[in-house]
C-alpha atoms as a PDB file:
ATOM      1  CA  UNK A   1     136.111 114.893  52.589  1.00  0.00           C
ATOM      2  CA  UNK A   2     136.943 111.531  53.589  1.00  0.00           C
ATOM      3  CA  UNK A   3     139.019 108.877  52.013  1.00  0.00           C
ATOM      4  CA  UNK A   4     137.591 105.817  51.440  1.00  0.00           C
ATOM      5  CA  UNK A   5     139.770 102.328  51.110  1.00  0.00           C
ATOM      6  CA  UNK A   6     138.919 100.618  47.903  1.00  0.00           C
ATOM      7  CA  UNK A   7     138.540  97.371  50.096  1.00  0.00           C
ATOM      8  CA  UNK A   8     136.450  98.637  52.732  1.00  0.00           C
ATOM      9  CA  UNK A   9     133.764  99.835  49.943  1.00  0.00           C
ATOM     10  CA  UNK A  10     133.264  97.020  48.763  1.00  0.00           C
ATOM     11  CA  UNK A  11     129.941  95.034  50.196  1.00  0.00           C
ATOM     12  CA  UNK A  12     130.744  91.544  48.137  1.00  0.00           C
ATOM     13  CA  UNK A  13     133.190  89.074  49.343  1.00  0.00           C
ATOM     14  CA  UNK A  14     135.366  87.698  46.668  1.00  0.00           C
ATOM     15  CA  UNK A  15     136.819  84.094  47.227  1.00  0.00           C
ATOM     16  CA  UNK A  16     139.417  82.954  45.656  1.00  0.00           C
ATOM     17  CA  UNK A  17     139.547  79.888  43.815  1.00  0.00           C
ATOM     18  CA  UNK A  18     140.757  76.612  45.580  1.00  0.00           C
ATOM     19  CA  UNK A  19     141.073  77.721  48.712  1.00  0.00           C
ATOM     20  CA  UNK A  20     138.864  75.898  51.286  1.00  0.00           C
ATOM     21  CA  UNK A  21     136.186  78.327  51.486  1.00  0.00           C
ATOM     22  CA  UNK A  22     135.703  77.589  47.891  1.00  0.00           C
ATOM     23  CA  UNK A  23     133.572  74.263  47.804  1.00  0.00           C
ATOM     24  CA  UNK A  24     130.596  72.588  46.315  1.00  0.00           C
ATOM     25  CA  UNK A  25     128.249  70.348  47.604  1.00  0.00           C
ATOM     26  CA  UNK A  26     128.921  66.613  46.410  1.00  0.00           C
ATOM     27  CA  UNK A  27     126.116  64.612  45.791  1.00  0.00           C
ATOM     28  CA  UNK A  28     125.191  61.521  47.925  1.00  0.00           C
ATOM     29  CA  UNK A  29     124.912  58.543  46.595  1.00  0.00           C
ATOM     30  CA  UNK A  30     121.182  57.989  46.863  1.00  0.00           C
ATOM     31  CA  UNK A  31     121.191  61.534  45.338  1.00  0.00           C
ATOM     32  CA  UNK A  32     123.633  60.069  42.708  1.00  0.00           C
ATOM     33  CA  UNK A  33     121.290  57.439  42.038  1.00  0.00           C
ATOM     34  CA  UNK A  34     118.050  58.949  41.742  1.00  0.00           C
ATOM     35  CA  UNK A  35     119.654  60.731  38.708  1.00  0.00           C
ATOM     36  CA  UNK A  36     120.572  58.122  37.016  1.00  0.00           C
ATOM     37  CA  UNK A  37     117.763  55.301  37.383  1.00  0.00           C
ATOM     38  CA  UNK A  38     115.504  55.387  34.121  1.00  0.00           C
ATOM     39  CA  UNK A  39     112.735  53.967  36.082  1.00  0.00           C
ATOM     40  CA  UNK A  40     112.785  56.345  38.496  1.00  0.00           C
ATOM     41  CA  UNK A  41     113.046  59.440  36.156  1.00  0.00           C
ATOM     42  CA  UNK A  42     110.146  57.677  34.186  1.00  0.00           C
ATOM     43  CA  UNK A  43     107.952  57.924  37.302  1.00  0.00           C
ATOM     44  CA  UNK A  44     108.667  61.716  37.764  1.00  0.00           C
ATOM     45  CA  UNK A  45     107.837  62.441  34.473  1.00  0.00           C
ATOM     46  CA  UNK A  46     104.577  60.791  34.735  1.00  0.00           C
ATOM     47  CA  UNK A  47     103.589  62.888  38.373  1.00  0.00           C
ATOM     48  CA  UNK A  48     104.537  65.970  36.790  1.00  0.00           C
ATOM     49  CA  UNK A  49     102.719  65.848  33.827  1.00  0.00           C
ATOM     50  CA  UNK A  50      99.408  63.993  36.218  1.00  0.00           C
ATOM     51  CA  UNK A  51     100.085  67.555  37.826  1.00  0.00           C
ATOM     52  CA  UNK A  52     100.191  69.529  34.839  1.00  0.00           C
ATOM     53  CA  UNK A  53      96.979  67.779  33.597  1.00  0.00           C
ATOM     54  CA  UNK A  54      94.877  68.838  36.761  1.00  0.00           C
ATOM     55  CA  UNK A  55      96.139  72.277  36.433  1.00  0.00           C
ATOM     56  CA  UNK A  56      94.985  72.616  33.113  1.00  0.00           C
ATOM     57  CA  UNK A  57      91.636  71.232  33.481  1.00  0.00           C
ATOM     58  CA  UNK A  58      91.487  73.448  36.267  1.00  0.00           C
ATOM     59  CA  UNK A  59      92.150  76.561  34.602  1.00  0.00           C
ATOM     60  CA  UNK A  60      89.491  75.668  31.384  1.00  0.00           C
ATOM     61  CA  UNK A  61      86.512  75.602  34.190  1.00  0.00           C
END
């Protein structure tokens, strides 16, 4: 029977934290500001819920 190393049985990588594999993506700044202008979160609301309208009326046909 063979022995198997604990490390070499393992399929997930484990990074440690704070090294330099460990990052996160940092939002841009027109990223930064499309989630913080009213206006434009007002106009997103309104096309999803346009959308969410024509599916419904779809559906009740």
């Amino acid at each position: 029977m063979a022995v198997v190393n604990e490390n070499q049985s393992s399929h997930v990588k484990h990074i440690e934290p704070y090294t330099s594999e460990f990052e996160t993506m940092v939002p841009g700044g027109m990223v930064k500001f499309f989630r913080t202008c009213v206006i434009w979160q007002f106009i997103r609301f309104i096309v999803i819920n346009v959308k969410m309208t024509i599916v419904i009326l779809k559906s009740h046909h």
